[in-house]
PDB file of N, CA and C in Angstrom:
ATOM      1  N   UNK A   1       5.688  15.841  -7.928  1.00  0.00           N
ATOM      2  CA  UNK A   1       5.747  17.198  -8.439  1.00  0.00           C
ATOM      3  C   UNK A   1       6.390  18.110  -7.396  1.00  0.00           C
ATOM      4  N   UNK A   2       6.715  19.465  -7.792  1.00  0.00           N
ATOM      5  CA  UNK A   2       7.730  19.909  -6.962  1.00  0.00           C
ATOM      6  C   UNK A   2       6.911  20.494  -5.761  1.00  0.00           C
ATOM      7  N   UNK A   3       5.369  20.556  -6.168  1.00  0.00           N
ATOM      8  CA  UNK A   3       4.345  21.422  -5.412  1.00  0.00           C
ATOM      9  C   UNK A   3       3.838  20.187  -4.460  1.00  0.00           C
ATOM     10  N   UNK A   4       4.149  18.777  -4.368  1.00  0.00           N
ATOM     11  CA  UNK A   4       3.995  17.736  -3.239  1.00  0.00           C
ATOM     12  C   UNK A   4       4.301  18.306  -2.204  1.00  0.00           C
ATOM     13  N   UNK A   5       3.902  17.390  -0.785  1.00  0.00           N
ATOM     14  CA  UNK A   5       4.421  17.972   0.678  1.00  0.00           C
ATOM     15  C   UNK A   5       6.162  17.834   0.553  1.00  0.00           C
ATOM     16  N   UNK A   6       6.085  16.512  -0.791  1.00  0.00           N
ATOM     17  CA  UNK A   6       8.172  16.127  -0.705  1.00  0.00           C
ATOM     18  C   UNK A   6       8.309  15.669  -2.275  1.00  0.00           C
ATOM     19  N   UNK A   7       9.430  16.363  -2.857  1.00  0.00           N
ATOM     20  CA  UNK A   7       9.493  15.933  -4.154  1.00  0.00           C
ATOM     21  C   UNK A   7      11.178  16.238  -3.924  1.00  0.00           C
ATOM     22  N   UNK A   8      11.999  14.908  -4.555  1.00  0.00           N
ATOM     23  CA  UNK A   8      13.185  15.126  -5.299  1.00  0.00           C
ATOM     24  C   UNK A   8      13.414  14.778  -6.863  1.00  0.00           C
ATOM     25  N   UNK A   9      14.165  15.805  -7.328  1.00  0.00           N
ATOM     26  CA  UNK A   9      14.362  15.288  -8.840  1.00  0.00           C
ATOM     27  C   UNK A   9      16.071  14.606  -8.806  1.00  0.00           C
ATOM     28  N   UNK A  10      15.923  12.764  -9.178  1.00  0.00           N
ATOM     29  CA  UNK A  10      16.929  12.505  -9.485  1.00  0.00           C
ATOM     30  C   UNK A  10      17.891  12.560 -10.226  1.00  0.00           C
ATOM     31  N   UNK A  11      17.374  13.388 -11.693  1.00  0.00           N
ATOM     32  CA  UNK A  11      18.301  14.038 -12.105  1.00  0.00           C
ATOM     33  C   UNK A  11      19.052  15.185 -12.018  1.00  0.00           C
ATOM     34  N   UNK A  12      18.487  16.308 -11.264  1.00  0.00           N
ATOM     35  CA  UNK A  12      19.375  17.415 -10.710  1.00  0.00           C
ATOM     36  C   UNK A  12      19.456  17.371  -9.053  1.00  0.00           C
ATOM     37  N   UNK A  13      19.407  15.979  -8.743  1.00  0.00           N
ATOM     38  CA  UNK A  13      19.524  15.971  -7.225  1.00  0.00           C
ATOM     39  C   UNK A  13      18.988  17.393  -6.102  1.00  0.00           C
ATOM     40  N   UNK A  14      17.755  17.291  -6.590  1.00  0.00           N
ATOM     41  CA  UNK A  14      17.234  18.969  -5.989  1.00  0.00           C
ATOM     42  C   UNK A  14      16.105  18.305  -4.996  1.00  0.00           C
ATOM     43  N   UNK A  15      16.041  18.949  -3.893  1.00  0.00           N
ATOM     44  CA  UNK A  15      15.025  18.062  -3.194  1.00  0.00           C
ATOM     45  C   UNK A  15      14.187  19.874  -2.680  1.00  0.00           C
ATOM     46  N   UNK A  16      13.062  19.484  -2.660  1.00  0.00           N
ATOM     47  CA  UNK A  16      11.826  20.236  -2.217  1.00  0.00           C
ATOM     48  C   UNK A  16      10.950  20.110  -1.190  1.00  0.00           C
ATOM     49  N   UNK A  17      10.400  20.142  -0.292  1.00  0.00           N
ATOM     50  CA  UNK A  17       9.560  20.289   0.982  1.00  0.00           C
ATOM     51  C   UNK A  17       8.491  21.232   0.804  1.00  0.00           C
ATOM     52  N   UNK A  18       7.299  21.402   0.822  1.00  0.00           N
ATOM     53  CA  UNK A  18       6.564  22.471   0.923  1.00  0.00           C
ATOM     54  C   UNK A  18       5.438  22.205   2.385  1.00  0.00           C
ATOM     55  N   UNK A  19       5.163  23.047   3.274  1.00  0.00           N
ATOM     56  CA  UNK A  19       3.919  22.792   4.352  1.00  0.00           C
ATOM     57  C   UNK A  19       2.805  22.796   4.026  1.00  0.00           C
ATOM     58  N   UNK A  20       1.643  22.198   4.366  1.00  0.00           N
ATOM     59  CA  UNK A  20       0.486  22.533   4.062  1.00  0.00           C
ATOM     60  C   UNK A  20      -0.620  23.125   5.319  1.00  0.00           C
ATOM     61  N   UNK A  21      -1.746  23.558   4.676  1.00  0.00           N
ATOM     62  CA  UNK A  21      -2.297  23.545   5.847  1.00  0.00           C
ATOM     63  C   UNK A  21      -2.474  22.445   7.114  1.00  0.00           C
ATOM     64  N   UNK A  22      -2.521  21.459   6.446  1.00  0.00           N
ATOM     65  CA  UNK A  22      -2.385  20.398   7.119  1.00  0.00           C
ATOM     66  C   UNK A  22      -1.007  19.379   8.174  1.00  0.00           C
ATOM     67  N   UNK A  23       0.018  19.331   6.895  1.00  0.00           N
ATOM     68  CA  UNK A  23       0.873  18.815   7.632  1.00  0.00           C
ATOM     69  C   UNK A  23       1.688  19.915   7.326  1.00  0.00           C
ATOM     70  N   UNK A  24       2.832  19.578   8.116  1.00  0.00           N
ATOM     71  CA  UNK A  24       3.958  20.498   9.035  1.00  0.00           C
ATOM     72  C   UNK A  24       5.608  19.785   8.267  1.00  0.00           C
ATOM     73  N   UNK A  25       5.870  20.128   7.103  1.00  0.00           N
ATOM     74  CA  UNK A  25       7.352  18.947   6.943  1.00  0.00           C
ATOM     75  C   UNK A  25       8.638  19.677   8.013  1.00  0.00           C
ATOM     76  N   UNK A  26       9.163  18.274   8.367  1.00  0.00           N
ATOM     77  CA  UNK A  26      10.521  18.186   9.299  1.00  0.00           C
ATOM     78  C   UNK A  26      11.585  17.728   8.441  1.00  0.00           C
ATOM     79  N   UNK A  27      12.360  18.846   7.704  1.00  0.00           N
ATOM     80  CA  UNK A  27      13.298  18.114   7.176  1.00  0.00           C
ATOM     81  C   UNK A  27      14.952  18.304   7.918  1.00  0.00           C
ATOM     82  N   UNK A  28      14.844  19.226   8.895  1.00  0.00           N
ATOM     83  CA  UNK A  28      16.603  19.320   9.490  1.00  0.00           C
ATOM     84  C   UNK A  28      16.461  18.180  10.548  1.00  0.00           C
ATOM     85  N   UNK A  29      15.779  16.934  10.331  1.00  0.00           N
ATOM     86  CA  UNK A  29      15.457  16.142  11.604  1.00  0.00           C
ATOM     87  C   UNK A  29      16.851  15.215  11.536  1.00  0.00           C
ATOM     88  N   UNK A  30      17.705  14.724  12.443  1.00  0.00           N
ATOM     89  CA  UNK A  30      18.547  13.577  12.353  1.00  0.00           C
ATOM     90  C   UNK A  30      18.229  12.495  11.808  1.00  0.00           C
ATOM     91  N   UNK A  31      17.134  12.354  12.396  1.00  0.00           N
ATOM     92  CA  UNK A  31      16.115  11.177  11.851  1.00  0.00           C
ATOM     93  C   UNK A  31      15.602  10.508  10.374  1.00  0.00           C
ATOM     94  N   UNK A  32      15.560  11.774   9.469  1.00  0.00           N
ATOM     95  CA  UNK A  32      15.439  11.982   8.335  1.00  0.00           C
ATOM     96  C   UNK A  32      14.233  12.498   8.177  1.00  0.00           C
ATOM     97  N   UNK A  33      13.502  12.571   7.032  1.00  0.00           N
ATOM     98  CA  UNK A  33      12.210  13.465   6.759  1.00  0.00           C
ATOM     99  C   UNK A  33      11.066  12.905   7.524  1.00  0.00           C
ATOM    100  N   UNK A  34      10.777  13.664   8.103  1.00  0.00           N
ATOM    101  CA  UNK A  34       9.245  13.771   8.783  1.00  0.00           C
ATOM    102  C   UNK A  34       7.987  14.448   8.770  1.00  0.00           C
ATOM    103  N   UNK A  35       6.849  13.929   8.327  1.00  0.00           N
ATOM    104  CA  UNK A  35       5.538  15.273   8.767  1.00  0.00           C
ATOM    105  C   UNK A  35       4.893  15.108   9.952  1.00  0.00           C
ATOM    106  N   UNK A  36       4.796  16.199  10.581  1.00  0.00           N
ATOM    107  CA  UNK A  36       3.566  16.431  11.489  1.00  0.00           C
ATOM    108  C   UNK A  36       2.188  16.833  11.414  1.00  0.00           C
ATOM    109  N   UNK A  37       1.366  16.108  11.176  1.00  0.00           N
ATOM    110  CA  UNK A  37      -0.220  16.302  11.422  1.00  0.00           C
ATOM    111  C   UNK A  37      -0.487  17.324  12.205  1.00  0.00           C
ATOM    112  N   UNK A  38      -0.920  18.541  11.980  1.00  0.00           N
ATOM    113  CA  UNK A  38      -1.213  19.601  12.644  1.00  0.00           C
ATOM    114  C   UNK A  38      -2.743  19.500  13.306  1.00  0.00           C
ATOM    115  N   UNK A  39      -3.001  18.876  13.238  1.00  0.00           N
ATOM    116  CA  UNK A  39      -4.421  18.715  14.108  1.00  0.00           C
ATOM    117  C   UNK A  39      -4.334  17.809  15.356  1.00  0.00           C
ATOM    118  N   UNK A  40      -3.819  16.774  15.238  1.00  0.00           N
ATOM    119  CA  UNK A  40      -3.618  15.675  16.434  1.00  0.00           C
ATOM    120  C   UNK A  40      -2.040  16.251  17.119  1.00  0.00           C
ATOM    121  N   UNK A  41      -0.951  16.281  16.317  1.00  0.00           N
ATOM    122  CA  UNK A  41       0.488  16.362  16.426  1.00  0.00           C
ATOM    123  C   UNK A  41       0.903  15.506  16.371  1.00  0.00           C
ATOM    124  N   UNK A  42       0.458  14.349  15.791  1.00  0.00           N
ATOM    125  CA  UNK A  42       1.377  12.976  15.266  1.00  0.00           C
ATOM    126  C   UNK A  42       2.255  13.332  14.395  1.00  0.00           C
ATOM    127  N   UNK A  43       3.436  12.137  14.595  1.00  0.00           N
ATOM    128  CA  UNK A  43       4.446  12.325  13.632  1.00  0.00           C
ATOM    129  C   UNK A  43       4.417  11.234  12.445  1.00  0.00           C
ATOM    130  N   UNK A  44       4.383  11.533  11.106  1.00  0.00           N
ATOM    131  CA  UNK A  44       4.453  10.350  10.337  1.00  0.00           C
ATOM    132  C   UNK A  44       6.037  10.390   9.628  1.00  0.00           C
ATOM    133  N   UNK A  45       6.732   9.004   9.818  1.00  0.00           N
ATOM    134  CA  UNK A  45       7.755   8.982   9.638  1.00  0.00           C
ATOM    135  C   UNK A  45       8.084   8.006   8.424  1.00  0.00           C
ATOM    136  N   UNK A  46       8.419   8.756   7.380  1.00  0.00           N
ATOM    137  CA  UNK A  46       8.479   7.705   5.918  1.00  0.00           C
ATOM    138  C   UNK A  46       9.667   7.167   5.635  1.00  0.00           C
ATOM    139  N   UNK A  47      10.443   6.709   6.536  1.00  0.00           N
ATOM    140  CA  UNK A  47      11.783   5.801   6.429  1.00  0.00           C
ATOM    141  C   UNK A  47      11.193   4.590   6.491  1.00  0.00           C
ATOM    142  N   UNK A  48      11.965   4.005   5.576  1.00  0.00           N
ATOM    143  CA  UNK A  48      11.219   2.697   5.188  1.00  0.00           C
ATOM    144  C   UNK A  48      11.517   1.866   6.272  1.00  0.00           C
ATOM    145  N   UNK A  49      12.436   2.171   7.185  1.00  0.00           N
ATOM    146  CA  UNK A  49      12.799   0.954   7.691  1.00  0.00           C
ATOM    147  C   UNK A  49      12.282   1.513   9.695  1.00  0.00           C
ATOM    148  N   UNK A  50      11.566   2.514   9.830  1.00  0.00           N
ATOM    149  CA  UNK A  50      10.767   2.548  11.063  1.00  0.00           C
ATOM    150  C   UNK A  50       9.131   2.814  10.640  1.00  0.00           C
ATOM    151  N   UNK A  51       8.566   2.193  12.107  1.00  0.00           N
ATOM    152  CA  UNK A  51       7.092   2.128  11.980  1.00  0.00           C
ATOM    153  C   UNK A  51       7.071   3.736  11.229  1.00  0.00           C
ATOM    154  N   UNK A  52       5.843   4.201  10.759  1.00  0.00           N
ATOM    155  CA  UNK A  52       4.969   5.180  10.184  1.00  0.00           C
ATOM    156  C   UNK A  52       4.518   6.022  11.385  1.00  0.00           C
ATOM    157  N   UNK A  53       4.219   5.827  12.227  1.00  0.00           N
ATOM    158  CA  UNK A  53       3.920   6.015  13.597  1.00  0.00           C
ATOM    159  C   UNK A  53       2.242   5.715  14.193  1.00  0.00           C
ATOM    160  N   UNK A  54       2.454   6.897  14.944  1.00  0.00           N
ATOM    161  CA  UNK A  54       0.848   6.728  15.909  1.00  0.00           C
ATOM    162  C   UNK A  54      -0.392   7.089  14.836  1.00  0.00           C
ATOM    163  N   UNK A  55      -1.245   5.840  14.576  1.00  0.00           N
ATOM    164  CA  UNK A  55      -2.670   5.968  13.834  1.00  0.00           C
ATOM    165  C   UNK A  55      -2.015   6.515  12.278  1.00  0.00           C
ATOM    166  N   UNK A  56      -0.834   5.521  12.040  1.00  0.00           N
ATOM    167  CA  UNK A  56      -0.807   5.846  10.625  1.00  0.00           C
ATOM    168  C   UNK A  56      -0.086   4.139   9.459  1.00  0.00           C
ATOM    169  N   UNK A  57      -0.197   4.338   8.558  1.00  0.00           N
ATOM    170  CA  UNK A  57       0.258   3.053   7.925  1.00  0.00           C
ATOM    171  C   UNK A  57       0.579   3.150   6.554  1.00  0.00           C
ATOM    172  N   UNK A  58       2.228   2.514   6.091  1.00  0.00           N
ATOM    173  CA  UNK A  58       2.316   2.807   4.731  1.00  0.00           C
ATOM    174  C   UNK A  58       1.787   1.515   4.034  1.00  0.00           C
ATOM    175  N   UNK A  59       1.534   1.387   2.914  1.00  0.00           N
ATOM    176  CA  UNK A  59       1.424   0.675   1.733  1.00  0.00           C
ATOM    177  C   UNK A  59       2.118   1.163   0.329  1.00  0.00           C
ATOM    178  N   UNK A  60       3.307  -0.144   0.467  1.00  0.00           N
ATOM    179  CA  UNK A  60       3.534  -0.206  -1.054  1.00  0.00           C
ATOM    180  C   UNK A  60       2.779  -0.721  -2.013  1.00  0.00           C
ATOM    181  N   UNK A  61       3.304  -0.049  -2.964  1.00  0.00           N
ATOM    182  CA  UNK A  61       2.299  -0.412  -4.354  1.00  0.00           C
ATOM    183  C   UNK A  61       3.132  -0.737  -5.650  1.00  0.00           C
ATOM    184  N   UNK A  62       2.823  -2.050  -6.081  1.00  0.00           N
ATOM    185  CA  UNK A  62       3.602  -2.624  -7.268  1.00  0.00           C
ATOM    186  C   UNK A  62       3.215  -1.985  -8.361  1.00  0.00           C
ATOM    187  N   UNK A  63       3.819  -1.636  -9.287  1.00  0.00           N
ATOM    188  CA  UNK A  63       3.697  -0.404 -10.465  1.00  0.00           C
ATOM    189  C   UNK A  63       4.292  -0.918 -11.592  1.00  0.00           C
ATOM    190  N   UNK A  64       4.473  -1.255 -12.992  1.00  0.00           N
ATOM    191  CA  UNK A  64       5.255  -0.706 -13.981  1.00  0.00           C
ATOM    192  C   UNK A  64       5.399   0.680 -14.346  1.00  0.00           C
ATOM    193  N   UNK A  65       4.825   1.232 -13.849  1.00  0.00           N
ATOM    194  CA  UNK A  65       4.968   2.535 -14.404  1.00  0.00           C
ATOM    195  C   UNK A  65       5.914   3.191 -13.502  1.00  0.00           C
ATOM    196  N   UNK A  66       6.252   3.346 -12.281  1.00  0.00           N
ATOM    197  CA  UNK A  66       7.098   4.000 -11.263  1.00  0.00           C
ATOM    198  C   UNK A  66       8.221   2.845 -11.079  1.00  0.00           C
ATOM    199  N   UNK A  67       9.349   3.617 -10.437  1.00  0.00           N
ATOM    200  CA  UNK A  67      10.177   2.378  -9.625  1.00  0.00           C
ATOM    201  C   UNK A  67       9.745   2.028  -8.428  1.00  0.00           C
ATOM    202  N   UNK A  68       8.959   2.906  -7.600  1.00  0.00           N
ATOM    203  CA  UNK A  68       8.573   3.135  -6.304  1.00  0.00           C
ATOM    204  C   UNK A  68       7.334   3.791  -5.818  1.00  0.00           C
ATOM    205  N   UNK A  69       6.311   3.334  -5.300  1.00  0.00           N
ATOM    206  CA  UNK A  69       4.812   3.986  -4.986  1.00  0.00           C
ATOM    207  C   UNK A  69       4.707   3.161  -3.587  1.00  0.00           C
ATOM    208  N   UNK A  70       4.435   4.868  -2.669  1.00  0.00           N
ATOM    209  CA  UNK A  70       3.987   4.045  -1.862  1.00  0.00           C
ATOM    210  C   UNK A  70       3.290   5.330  -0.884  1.00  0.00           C
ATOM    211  N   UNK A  71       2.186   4.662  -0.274  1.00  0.00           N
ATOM    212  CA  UNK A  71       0.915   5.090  -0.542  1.00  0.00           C
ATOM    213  C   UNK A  71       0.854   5.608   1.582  1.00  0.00           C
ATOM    214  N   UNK A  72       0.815   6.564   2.579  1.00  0.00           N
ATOM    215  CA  UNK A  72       0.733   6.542   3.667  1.00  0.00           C
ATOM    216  C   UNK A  72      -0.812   7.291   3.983  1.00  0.00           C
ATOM    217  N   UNK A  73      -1.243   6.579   5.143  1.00  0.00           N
ATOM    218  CA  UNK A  73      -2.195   6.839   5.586  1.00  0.00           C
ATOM    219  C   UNK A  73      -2.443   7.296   6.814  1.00  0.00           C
ATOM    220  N   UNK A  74      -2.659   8.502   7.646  1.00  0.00           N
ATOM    221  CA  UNK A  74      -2.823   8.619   8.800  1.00  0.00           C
ATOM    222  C   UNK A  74      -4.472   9.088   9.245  1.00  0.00           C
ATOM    223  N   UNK A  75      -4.939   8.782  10.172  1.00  0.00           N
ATOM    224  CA  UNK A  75      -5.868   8.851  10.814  1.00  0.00           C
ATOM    225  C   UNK A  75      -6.082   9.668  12.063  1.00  0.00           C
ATOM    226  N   UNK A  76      -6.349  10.698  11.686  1.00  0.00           N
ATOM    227  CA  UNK A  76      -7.190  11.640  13.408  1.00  0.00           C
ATOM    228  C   UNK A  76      -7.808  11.554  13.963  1.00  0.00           C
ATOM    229  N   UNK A  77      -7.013  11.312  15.359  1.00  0.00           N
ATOM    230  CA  UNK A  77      -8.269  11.033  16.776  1.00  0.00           C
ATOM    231  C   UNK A  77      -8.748  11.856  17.605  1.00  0.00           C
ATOM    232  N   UNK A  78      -8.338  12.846  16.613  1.00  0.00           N
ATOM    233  CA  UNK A  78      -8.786  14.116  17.654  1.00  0.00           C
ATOM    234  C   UNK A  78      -9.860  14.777  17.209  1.00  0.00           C
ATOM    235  N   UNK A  79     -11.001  15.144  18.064  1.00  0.00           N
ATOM    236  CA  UNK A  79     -12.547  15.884  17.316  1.00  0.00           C
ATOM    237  C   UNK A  79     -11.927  16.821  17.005  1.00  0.00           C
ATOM    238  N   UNK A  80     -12.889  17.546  15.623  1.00  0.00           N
ATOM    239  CA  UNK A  80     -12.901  18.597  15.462  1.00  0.00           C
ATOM    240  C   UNK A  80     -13.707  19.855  15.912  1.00  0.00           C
TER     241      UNK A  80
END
């Protein structure tokens, strides 16, 4: 949805970013799209083809219903 931390629509090639309280989106990165965890300052990095990063992990998920699901998890080591 367009109100996600990241939504593109492939039919009008429109891509969206929104911040949350929580995470921080990096989208002018070279790197490609990134969030930052605003509590620890980890970076989670959803290119499929580098790690996820520090205390985080993706899982794909087989679907008929989507072409693509996939599911990231990060973890804070920092007290609150």
């Amino acid at each position: 949805k367009p109100t996600d931390l990241s939504f593109y629509n492939w039919d009008s090639h429109i891509a969206v970013w929104n911040s949350t309280p929580n995470y921080q989106v990096i989208a002018d990165n070279p790197e490609g799209l990134l969030f930052k965890y605003k509590r620890d300052r980890k970076i989670l990095n959803v290119d499929p083809k580098s790690s996820p990063g520090d205390n985080s992990t993706r899982t794909p998920i087989q679907t008929e219903l989507y072409i693509q699901v996939v599911l990231f998890d990060h973890i804070s080591r920092r007290k609150t």
